[in-house]
C-alpha atoms as a PDB file:
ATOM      1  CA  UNK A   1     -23.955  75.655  49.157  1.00  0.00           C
ATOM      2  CA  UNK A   2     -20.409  77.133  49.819  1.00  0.00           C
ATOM      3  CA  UNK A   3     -17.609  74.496  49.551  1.00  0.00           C
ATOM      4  CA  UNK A   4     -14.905  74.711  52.991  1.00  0.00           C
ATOM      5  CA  UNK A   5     -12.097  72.344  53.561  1.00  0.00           C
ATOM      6  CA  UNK A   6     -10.747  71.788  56.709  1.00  0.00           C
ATOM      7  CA  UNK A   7      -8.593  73.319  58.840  1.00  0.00           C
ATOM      8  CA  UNK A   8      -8.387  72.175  62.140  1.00  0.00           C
ATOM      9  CA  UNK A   9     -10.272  69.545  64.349  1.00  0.00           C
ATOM     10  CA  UNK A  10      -9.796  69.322  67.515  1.00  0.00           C
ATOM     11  CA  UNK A  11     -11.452  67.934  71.219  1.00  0.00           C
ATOM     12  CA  UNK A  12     -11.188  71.093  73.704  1.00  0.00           C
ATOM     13  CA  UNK A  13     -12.856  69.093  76.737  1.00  0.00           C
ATOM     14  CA  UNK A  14     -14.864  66.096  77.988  1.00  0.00           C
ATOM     15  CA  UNK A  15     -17.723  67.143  75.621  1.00  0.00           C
ATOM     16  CA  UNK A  16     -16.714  69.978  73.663  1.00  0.00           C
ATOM     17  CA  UNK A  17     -15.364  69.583  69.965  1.00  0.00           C
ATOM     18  CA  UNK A  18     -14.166  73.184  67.917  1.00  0.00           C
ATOM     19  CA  UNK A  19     -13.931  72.707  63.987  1.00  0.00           C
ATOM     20  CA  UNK A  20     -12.116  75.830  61.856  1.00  0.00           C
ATOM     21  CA  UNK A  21     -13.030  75.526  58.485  1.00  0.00           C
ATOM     22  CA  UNK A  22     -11.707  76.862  55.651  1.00  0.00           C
ATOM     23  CA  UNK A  23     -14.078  78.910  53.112  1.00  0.00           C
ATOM     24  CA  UNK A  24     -13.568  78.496  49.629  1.00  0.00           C
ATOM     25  CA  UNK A  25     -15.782  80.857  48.437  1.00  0.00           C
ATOM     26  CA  UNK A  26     -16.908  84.530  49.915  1.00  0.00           C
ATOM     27  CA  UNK A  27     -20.238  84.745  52.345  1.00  0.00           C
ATOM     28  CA  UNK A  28     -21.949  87.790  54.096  1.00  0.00           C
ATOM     29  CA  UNK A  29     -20.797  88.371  57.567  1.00  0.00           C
ATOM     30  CA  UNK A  30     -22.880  86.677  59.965  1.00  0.00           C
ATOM     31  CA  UNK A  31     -24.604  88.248  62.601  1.00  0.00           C
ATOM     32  CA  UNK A  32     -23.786  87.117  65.674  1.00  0.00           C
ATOM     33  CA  UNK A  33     -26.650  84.361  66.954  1.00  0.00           C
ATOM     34  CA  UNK A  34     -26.744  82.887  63.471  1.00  0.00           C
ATOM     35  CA  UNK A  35     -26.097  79.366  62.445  1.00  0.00           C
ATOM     36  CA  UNK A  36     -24.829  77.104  59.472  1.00  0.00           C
ATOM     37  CA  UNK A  37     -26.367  74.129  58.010  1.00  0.00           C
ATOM     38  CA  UNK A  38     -23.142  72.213  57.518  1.00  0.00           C
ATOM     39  CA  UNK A  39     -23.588  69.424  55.034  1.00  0.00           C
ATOM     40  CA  UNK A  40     -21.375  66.187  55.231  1.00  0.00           C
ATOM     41  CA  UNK A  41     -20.601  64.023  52.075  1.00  0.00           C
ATOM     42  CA  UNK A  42     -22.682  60.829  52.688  1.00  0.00           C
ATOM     43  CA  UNK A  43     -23.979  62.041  55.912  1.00  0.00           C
ATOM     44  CA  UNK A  44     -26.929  65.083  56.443  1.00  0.00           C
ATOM     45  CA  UNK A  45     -27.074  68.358  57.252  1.00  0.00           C
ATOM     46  CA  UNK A  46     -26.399  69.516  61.128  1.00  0.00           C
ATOM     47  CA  UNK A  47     -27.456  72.948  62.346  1.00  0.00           C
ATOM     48  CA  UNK A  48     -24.418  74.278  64.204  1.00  0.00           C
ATOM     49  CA  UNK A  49     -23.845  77.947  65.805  1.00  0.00           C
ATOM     50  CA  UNK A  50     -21.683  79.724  63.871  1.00  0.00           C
ATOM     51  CA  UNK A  51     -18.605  80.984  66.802  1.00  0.00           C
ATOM     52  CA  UNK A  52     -15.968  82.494  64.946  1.00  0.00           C
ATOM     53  CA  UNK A  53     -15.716  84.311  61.894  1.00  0.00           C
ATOM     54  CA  UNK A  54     -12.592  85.953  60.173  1.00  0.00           C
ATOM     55  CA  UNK A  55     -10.736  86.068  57.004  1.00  0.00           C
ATOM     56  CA  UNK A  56     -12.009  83.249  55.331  1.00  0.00           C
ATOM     57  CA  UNK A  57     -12.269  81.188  58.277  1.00  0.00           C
ATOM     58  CA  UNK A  58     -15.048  79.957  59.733  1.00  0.00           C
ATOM     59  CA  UNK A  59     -15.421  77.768  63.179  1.00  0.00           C
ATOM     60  CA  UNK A  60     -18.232  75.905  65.382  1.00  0.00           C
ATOM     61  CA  UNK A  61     -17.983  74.483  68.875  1.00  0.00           C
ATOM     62  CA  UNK A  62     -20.040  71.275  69.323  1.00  0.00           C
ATOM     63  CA  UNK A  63     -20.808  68.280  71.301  1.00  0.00           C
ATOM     64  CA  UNK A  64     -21.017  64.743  69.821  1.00  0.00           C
ATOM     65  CA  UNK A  65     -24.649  63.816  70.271  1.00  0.00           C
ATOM     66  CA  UNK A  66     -25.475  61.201  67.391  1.00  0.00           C
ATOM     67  CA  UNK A  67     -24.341  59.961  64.177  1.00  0.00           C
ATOM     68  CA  UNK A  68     -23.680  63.332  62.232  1.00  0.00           C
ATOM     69  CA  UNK A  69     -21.888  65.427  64.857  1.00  0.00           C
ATOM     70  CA  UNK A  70     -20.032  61.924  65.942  1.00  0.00           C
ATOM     71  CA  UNK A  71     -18.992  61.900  62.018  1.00  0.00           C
ATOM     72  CA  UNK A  72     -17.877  65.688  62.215  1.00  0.00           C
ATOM     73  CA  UNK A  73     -15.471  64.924  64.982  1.00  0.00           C
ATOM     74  CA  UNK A  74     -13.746  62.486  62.763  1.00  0.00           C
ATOM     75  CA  UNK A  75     -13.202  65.061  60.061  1.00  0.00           C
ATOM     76  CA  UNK A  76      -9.227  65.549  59.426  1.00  0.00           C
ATOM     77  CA  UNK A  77      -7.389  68.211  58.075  1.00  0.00           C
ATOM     78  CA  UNK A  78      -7.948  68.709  54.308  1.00  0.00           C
ATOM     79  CA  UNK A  79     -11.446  66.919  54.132  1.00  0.00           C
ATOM     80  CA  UNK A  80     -14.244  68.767  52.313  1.00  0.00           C
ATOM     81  CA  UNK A  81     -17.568  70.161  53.588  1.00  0.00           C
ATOM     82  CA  UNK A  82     -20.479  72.221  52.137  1.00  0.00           C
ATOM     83  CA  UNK A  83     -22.253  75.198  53.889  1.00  0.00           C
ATOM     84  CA  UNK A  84     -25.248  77.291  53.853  1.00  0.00           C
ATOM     85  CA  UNK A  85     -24.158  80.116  55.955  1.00  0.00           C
ATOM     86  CA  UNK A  86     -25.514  82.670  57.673  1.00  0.00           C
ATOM     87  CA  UNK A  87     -28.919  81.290  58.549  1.00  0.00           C
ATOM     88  CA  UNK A  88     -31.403  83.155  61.281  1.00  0.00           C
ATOM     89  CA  UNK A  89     -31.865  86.305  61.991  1.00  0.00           C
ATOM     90  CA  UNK A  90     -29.594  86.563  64.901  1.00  0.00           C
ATOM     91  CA  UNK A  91     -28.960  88.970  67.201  1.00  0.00           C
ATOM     92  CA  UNK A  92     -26.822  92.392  66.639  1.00  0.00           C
ATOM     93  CA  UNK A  93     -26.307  94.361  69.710  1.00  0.00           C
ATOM     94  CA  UNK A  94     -26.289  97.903  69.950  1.00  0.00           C
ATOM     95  CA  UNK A  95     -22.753 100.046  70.410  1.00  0.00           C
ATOM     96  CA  UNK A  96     -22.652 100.713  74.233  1.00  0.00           C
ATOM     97  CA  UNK A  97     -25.194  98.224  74.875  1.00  0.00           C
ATOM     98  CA  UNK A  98     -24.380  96.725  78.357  1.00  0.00           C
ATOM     99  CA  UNK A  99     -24.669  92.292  77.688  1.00  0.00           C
ATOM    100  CA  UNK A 100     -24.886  89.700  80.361  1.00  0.00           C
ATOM    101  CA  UNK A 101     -24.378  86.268  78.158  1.00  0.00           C
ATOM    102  CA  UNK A 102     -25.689  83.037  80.419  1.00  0.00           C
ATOM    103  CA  UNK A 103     -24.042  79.735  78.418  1.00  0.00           C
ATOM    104  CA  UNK A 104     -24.879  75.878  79.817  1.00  0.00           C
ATOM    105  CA  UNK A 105     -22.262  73.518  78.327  1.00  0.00           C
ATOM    106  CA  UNK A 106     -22.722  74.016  75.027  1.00  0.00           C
ATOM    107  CA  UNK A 107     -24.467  76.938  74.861  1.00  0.00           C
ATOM    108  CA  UNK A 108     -21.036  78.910  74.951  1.00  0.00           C
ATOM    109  CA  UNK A 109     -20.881  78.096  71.079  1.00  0.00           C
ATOM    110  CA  UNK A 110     -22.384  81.571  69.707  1.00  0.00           C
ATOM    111  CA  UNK A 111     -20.255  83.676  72.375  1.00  0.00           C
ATOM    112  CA  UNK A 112     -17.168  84.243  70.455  1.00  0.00           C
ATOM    113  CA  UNK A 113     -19.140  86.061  67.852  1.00  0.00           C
ATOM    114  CA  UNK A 114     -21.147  87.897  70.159  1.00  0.00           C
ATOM    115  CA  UNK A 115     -18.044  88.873  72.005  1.00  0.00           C
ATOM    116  CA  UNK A 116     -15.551  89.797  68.333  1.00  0.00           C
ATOM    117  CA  UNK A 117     -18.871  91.530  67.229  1.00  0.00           C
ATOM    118  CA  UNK A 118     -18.966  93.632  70.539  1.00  0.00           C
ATOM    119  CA  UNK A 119     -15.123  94.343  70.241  1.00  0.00           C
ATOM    120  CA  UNK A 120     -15.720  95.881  66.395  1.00  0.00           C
ATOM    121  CA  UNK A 121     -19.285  97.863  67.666  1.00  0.00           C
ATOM    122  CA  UNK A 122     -18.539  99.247  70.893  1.00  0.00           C
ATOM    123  CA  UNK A 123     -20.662  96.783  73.226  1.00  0.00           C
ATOM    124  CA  UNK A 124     -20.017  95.530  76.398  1.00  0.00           C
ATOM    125  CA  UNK A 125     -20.276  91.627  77.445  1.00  0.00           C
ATOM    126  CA  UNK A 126     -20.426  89.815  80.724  1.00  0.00           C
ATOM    127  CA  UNK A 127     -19.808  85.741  79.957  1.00  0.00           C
ATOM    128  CA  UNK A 128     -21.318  83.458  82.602  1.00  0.00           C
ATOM    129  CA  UNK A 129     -20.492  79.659  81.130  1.00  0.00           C
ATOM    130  CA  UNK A 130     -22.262  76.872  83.431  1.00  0.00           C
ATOM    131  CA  UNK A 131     -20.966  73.180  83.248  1.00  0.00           C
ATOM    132  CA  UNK A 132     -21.330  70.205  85.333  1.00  0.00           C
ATOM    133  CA  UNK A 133     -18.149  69.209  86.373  1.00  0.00           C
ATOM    134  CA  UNK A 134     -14.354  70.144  85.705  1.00  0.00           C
ATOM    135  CA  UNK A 135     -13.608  68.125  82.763  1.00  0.00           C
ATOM    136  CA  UNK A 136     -16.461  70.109  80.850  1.00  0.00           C
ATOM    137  CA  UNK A 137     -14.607  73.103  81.014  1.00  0.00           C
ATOM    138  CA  UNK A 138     -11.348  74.252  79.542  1.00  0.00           C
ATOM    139  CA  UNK A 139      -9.554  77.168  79.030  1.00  0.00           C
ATOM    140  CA  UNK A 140     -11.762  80.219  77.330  1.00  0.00           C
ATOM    141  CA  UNK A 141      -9.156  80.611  74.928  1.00  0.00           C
ATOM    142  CA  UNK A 142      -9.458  77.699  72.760  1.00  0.00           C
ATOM    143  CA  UNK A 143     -13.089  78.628  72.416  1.00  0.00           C
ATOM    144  CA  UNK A 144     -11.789  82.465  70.965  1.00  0.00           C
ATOM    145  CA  UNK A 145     -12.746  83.928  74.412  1.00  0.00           C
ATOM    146  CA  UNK A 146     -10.823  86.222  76.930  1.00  0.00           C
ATOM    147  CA  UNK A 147     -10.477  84.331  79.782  1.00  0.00           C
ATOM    148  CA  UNK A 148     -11.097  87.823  81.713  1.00  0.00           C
ATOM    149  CA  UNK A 149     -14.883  87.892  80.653  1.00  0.00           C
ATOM    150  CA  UNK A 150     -15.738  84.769  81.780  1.00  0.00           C
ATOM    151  CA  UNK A 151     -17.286  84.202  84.741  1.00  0.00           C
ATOM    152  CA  UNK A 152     -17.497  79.803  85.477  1.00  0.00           C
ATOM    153  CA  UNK A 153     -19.989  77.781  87.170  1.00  0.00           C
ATOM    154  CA  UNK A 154     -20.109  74.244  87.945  1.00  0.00           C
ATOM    155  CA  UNK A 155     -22.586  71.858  89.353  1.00  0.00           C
ATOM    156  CA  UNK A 156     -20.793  70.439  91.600  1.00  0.00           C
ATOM    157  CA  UNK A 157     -18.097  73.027  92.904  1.00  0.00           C
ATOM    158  CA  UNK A 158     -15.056  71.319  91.167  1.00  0.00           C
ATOM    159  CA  UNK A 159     -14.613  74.877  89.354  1.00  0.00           C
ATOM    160  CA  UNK A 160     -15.605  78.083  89.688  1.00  0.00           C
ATOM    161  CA  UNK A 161     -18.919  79.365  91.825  1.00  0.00           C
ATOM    162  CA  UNK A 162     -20.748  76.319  92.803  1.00  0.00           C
ATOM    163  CA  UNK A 163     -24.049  75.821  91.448  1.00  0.00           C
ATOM    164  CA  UNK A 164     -25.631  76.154  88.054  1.00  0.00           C
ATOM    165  CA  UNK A 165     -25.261  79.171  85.309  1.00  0.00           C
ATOM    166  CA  UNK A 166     -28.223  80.976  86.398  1.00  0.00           C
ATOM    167  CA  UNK A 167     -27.401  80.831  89.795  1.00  0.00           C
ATOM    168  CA  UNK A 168     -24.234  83.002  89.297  1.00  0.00           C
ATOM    169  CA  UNK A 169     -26.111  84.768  86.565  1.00  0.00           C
ATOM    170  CA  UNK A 170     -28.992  85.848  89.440  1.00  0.00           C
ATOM    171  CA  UNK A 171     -25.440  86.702  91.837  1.00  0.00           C
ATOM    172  CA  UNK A 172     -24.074  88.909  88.746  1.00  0.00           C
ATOM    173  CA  UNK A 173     -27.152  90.853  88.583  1.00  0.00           C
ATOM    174  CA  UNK A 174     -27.563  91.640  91.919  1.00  0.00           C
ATOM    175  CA  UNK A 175     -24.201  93.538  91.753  1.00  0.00           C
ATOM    176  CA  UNK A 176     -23.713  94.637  88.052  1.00  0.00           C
ATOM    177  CA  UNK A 177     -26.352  96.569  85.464  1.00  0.00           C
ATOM    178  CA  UNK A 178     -26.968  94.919  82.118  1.00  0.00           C
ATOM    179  CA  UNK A 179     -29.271  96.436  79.359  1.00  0.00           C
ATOM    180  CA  UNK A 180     -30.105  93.148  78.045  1.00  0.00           C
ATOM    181  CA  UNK A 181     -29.462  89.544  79.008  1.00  0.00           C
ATOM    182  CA  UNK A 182     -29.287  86.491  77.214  1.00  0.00           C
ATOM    183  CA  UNK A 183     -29.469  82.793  78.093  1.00  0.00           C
ATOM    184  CA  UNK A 184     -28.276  79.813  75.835  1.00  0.00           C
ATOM    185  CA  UNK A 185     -28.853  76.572  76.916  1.00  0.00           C
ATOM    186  CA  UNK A 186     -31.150  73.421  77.192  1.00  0.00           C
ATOM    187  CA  UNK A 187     -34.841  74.424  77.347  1.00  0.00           C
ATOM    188  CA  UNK A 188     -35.103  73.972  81.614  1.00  0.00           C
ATOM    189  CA  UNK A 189     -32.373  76.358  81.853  1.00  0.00           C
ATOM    190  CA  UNK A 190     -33.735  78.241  79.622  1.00  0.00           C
ATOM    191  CA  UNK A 191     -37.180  78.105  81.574  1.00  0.00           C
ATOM    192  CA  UNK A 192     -35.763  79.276  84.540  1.00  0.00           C
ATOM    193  CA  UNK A 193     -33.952  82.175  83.204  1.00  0.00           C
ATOM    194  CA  UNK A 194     -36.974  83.950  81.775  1.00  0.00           C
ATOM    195  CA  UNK A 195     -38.631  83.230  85.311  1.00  0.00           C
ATOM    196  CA  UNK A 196     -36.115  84.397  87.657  1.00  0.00           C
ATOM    197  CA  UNK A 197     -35.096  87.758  85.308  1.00  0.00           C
ATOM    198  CA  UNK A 198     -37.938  89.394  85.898  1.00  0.00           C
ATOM    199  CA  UNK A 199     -36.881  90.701  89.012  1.00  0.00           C
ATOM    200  CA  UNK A 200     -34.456  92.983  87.543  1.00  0.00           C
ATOM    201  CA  UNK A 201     -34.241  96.073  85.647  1.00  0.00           C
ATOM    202  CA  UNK A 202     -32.977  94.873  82.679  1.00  0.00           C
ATOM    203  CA  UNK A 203     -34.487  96.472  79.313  1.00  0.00           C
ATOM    204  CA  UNK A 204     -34.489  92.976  77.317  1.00  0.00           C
ATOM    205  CA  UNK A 205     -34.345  89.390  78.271  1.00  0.00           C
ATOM    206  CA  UNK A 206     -33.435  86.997  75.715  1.00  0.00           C
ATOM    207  CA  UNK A 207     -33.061  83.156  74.898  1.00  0.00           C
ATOM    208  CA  UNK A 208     -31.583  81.270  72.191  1.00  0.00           C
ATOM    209  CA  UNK A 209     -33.990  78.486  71.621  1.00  0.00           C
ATOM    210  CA  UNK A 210     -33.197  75.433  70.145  1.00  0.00           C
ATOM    211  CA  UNK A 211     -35.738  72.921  68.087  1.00  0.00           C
ATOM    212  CA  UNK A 212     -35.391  70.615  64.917  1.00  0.00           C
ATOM    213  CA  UNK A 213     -33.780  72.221  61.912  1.00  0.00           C
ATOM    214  CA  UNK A 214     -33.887  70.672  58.963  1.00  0.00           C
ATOM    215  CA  UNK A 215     -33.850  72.810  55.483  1.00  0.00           C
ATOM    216  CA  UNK A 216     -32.635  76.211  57.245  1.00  0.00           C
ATOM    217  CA  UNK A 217     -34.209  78.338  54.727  1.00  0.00           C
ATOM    218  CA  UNK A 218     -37.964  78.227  56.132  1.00  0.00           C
ATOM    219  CA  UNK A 219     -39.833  75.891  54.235  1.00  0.00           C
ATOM    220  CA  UNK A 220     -39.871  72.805  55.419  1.00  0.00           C
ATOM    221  CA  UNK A 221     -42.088  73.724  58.571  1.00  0.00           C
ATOM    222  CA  UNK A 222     -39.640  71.938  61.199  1.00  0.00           C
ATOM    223  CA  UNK A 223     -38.657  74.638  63.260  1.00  0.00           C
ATOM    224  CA  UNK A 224     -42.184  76.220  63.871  1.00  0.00           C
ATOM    225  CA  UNK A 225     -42.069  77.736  67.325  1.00  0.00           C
ATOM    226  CA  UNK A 226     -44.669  76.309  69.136  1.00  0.00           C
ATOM    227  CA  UNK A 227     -47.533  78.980  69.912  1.00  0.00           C
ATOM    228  CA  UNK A 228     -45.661  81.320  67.715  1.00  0.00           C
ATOM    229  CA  UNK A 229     -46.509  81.667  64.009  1.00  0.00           C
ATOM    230  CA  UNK A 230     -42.933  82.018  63.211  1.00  0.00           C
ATOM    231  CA  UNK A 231     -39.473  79.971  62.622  1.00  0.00           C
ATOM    232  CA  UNK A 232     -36.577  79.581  64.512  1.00  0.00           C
ATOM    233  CA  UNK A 233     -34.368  79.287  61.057  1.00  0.00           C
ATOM    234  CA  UNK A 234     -36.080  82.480  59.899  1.00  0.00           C
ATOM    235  CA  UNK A 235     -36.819  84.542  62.614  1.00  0.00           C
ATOM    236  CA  UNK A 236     -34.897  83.024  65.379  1.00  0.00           C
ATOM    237  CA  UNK A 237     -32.849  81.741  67.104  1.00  0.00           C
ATOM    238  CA  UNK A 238     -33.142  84.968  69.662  1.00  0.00           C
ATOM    239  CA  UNK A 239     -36.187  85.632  71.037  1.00  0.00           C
ATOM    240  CA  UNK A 240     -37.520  87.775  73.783  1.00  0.00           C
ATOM    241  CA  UNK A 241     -38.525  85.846  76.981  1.00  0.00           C
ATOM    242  CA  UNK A 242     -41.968  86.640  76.858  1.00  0.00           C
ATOM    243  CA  UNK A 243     -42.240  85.471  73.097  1.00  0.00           C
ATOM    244  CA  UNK A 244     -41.743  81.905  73.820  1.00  0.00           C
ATOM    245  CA  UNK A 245     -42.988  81.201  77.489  1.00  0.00           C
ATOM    246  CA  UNK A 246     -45.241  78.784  75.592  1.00  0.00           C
ATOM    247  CA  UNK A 247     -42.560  77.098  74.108  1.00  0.00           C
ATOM    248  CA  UNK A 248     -40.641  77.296  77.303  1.00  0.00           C
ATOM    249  CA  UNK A 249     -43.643  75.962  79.278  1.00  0.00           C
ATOM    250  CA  UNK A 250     -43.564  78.619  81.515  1.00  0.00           C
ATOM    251  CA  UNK A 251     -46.144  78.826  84.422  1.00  0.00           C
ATOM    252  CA  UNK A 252     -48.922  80.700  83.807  1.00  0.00           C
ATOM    253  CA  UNK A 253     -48.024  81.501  80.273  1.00  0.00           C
END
């Protein structure tokens, strides 16, 4: 475990949450696509994507969904934390490599990374970030993003394109050319995206799948990928499309 105390809490939209912790002891550089198991004093463990990741500092980008991620959001400055970091495999891009990122909601948690990453290699990334209404969005910048790579979607029209993330993706790729693209979201959207990129000359598709973590380190057995002898905490999260279209519940698969 590597002890952090943090730095900064704060609520960046209707359901988003950004935490910058401060590490108190030296850790490889993650990957981008790789994840922490963040450890609370009298709490658990939560699996969260790491998003940013610079001198000393590390930070995450979550959304309260029970009792450990509702306690994380009460964290104040100066309160102490324990990490296993980096966790996963991950995903490292290739210099030049042409990206088209798909986020729902949440889902824009990894981006930062794979965007500072891209910025240090040479890679190239298109940011489509899907959310249901307004207040689920804020400004790219408090997430670490340039607001001039992101591309918004909403559900209902009140910002950006209406309709969801892979509809804009499907509009992007009918007018730009990506070497890879990558979807992170809830598994429907995540369905849907393998589906619907086939039509497209792209050299990879990719998701970011999400299941129960619960050691990070491969041996409890929770994160077996279903149809897939391997792990999401080992092996994952990224996997090609046609990898997990059991998992996914693809037709046809």
């Amino acid at each position: 475990m590597i002890s952090a105390r943090v730095a900064e809490v704060r609520r960046v939209s209707s359901t988003l949450w950004r935490i910058d912790l401060e590490l108190l002891e030296g850790v490889d550089e993650p990957k981008p696509f790789t994840f922490a198991m963040l450890w609370i004093p009298r709490v658990d463990e939560i699996p969260l994507s790491i998003a940013k990741f610079s001198r000393g500092l590390v930070s995450f980008i979550f959304r309260v969904r029970g009792e450990g991620t509702k306690r994380l959001a009460s964290l104040r400055r100066g309160d102490f934390v324990a990490l296993k970091m980096p966790l996963g495999k991950g995903y490292a891009p290739k210099p030049r490599e042409r990206i088209l990122a798909v986020a729902g909601g949440v889902g824009i948690a990894p981006i930062p990374r794979l965007l500072d990453f891209c910025k240090d290699t040479g890679c190239d990334v298109t940011i489509v970030w899907g959310v249901r209404t307004r207040s689920e969005y804020c400004d790219p910048s408090l997430l670490g993003l340039d607001s001039d790579r992101v591309e918004v979607a909403s559900d209902d029209g009140s910002i950006g394109f209406r309709g969801t993330a892979i509809d804009l993706a499907l509009e992007v790729l009918r007018n730009q050319r990506f070497d890879t693209a990558i979807a992170i979201g809830p598994k429907p959207m995540l369905r849907a995206f393998c589906e619907k990129v086939r039509a497209f000359a792209i050299s990879r598709a990719l998701v970011s799948v999400e299941t129960t973590v619960k050691c990070g380190l491969g041996i409890c057995g929770s994160c077996y990928i279903k149809q897939l002898p391997k792990l999401l905490c080992v092996d994952g999260p990224v996997f090609d499309c046609h990898e997990v279209e059991h998992f996914l519940e693809i037709p046809g698969a």
